[in-house]
Protein backbone atom coordinates (compact mmCIF):
# COMPACT_ATOMS: atom_id res chain seq x y z
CA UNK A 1 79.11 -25.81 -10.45
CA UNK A 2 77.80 -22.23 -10.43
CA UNK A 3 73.96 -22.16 -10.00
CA UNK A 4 72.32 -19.04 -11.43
CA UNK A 5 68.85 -18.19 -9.54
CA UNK A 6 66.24 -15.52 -11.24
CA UNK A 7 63.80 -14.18 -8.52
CA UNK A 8 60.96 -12.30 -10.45
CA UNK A 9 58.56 -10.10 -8.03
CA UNK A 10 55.77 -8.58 -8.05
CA UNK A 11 54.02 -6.11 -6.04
CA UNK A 12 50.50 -7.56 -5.55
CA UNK A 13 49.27 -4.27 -4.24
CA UNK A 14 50.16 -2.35 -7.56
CA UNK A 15 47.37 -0.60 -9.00
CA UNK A 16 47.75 -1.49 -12.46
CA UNK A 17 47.27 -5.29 -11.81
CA UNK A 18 43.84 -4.60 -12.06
CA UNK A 19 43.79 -3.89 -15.27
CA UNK A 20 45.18 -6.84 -16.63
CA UNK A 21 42.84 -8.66 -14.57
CA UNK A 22 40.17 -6.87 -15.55
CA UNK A 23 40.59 -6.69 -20.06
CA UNK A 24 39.32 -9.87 -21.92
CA UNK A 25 43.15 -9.44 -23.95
CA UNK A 26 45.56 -10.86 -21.52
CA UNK A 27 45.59 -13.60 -19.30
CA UNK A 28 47.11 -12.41 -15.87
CA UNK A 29 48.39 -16.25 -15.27
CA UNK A 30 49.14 -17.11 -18.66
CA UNK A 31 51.31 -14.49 -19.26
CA UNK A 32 53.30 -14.74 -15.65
CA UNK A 33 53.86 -18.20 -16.65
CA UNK A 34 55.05 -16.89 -20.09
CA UNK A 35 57.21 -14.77 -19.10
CA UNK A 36 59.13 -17.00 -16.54
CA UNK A 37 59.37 -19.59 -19.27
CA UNK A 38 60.63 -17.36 -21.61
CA UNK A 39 64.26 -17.51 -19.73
CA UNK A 40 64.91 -13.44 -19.07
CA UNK A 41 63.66 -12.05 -22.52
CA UNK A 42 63.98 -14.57 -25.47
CA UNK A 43 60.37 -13.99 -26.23
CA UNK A 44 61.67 -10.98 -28.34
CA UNK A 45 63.55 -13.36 -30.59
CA UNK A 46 60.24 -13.52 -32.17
CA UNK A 47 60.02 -9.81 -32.85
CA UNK A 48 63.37 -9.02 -33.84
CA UNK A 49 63.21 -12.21 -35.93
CA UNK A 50 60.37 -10.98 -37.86
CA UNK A 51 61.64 -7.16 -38.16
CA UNK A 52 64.52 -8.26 -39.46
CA UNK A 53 62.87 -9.95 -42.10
CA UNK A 54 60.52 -7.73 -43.17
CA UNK A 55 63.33 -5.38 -44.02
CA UNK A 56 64.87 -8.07 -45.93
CA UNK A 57 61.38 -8.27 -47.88
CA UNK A 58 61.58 -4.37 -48.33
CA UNK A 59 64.81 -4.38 -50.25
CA UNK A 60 63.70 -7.63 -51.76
CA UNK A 61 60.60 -6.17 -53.33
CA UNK A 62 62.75 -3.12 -54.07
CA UNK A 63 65.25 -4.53 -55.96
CA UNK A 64 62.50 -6.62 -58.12
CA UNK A 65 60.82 -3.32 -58.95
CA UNK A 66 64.13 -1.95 -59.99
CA UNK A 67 65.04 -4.38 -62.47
CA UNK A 68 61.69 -4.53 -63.85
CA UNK A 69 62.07 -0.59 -64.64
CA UNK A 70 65.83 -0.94 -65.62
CA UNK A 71 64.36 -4.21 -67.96
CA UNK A 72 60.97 -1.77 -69.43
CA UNK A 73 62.81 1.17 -69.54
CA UNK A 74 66.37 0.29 -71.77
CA UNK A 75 64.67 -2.80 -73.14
CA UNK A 76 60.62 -3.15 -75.35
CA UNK A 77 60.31 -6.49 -74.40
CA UNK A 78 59.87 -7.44 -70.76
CA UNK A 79 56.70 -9.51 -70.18
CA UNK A 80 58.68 -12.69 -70.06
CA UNK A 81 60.83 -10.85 -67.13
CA UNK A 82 57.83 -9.48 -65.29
CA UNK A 83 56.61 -13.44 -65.28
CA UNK A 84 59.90 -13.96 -63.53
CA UNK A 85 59.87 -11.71 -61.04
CA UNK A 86 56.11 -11.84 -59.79
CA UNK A 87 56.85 -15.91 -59.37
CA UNK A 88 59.92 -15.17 -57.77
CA UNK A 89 58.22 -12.16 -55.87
CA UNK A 90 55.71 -14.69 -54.50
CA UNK A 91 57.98 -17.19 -53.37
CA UNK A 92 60.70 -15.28 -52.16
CA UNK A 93 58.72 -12.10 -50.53
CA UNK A 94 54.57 -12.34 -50.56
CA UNK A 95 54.20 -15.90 -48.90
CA UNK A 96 57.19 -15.52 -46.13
CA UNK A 97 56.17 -12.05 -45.26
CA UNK A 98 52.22 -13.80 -44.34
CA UNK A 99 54.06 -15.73 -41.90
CA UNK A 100 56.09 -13.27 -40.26
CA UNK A 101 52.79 -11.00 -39.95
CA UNK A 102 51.28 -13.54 -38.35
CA UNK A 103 54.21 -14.29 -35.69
CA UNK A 104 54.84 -10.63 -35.26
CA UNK A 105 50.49 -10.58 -34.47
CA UNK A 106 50.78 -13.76 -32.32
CA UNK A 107 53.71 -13.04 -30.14
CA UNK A 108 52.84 -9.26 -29.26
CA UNK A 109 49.05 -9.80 -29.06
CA UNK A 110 48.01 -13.22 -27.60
CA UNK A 111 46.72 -13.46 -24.42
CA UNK A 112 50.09 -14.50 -22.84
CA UNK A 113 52.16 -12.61 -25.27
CA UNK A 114 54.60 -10.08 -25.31
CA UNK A 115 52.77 -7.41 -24.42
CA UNK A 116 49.87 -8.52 -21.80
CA UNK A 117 54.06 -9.57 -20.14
CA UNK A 118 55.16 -6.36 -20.91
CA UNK A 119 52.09 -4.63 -19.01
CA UNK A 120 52.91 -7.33 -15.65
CA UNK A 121 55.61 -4.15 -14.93
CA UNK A 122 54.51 -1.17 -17.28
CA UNK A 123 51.27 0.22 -17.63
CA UNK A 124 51.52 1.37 -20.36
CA UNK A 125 50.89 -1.44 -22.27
CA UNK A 126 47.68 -2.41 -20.14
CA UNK A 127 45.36 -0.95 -22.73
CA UNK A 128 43.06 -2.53 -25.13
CA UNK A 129 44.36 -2.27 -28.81
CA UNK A 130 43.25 -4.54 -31.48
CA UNK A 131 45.40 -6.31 -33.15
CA UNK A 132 44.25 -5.23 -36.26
CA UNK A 133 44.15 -1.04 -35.70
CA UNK A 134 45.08 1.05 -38.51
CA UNK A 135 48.68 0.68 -38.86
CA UNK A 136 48.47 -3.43 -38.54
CA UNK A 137 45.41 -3.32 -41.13
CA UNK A 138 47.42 -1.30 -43.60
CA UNK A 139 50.15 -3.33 -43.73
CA UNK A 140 47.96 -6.56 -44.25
CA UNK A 141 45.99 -5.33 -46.59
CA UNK A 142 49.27 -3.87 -48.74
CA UNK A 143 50.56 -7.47 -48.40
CA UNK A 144 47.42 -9.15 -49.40
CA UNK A 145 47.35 -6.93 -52.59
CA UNK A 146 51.02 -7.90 -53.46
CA UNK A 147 50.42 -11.50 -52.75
CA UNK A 148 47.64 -11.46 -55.63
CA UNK A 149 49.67 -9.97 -58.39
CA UNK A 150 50.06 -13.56 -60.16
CA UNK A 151 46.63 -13.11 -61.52
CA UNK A 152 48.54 -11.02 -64.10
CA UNK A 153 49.85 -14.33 -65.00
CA UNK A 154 46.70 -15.77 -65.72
CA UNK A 155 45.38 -13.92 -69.12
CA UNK A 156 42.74 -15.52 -71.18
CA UNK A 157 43.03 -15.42 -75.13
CA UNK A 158 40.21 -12.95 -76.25
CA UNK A 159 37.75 -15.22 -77.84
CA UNK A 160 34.22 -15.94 -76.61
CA UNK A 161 34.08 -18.73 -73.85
CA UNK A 162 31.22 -21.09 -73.60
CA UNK A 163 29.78 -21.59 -69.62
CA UNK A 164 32.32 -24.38 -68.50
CA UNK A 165 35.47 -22.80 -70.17
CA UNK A 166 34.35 -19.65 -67.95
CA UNK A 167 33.54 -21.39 -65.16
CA UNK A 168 37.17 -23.46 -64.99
CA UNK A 169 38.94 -20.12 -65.90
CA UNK A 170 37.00 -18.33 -62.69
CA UNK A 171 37.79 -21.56 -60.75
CA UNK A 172 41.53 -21.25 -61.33
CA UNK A 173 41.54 -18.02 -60.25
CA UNK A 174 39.93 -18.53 -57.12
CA UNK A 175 42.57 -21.24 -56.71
CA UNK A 176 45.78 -19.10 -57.34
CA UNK A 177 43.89 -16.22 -55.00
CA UNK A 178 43.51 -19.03 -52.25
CA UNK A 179 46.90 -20.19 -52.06
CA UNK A 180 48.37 -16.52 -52.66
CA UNK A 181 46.45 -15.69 -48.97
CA UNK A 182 46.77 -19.16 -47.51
CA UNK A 183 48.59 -18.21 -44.91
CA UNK A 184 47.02 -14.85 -44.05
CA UNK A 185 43.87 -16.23 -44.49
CA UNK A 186 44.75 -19.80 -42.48
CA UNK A 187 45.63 -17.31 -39.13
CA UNK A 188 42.85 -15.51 -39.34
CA UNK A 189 40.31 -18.72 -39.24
CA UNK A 190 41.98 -20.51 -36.75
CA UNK A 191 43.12 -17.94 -34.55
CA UNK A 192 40.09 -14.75 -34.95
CA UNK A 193 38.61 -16.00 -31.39
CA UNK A 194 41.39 -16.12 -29.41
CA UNK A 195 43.73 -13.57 -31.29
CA UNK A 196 41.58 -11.35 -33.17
CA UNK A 197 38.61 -11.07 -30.51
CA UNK A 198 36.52 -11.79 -33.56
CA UNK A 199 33.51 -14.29 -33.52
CA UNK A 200 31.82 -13.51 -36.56
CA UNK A 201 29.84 -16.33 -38.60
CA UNK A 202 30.71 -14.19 -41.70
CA UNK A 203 34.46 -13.97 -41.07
CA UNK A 204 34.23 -17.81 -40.99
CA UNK A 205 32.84 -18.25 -43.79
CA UNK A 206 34.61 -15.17 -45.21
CA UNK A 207 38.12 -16.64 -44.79
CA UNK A 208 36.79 -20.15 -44.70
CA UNK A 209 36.36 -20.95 -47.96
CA UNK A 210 39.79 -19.56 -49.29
CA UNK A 211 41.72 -21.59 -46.62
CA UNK A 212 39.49 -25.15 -47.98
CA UNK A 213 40.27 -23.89 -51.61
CA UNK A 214 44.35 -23.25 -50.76
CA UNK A 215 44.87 -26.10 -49.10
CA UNK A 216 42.97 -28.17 -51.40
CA UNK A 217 44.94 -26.86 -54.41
CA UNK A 218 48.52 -27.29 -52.88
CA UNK A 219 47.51 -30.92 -51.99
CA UNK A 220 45.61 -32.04 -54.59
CA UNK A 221 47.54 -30.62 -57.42
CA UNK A 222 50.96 -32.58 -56.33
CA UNK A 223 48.64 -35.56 -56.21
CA UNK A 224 47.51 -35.19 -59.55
CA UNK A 225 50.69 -34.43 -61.21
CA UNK A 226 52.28 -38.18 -59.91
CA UNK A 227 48.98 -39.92 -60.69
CA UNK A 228 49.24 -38.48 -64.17
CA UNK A 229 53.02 -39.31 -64.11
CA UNK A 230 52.78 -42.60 -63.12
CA UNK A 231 49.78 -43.24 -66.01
CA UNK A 232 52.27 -42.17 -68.65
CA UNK A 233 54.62 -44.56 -67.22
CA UNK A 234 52.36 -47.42 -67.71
């Protein structure tokens, strides 16, 4: 059989060692060990993985705004179709796009990811950026605000509301903004210490409470819908 053998060196007197030794970012043996796991480059998988779906989210999201325009502009009626296409939007677009963020954020910025391997050989990549600088905080924040367009869904009749009516009406609200950011806002508790550099008692409680109130609502609501099922039934 034909044995293929990767020898990976490194000069220990290099210069720019010390600078991966010396940021709180990347883990000089973690990311070794990484990187001769990784079997000669597969970590970028990850990366080309999640840029090739965000452009499949671009044309998504283009070709929903499209047919809304095509629907409004040769047609009066179109709320029914906007419904449509800001579930569909969600489902297909807002909540997968989260998740590929948040790989694309884990894989290049952990302390043993892609790039604290990438600076092992380059310099280059030995400085300290946040995860979150401008360009990363744009996009987020542009996602968030997409991910939150089903509260168009949610309209109240116009009629005056008595304090529990309110209060439920607020309450579902809070509960289709929760699970619209659950997995943005999941990331960001679990991983704003060791990804994020961020040990804020606000944050925690900041992104706390919508990750409780998502992943309250997506279990609880199932559970309610068979118990209420199964009541009929009997």
């Amino acid at each position: 059989e034909v044995v293929q053998v990767r020898i990976y060196v490194v000069d220990s007197r290099l210069e720019h060692l010390e600078d991966i030794h010396g940021q709180e970012q990347c883990n000089f043996e973690a990311s070794w060990q990484n990187f001769n796991e990784r079997h000669n480059g597969q970590h970028h998988q990850v990366l080309i993985r999640a840029q090739q779906a965000t452009a499949f989210f671009l044309l998504v999201g283009a070709g929903m705004v499209g047919l809304v325009l095509h629907r409004f502009y040769f047609y009066v009626e179109g709320g029914k179709l906007l419904t449509r296409v800001i579930v569909a939007k969600f489902i297909l677009q807002d909540f997968p796009q989260q998740m590929c963020i948040i790989f694309y954020l884990y894989a290049w910025y952990a302390s043993n990811g892609l790039r604290c391997q990438m600076c092992l050989f380059h310099p280059g990549h030995c400085d300290h950026q946040h995860p979150l600088h401008w360009a990363n905080l744009v996009v987020c924040v542009f996602t968030l605000v997409s991910a939150t367009a089903n509260q168009l869904l949610l309209q109240a009749k116009v009629r005056r509301y008595d304090d529990d009516e309110a209060c439920f009406l607020w309450f579902i609200r809070a509960a289709m903004l929760s699970v619209s950011i659950l997995p943005f806002s999941t990331a960001t508790f679990f991983l704003s210490a060791s990804l994020l550099h961020l040990r804020s008692a606000l944050l925690y409680l900041l992104f706390g409470i919508p990750t409780l109130l998502g992943w309250g609502t997506l279990l609880c609501v199932p559970t309610f819908a068979l118990c209420d099922d199964e009541d009929s039934l009997l």
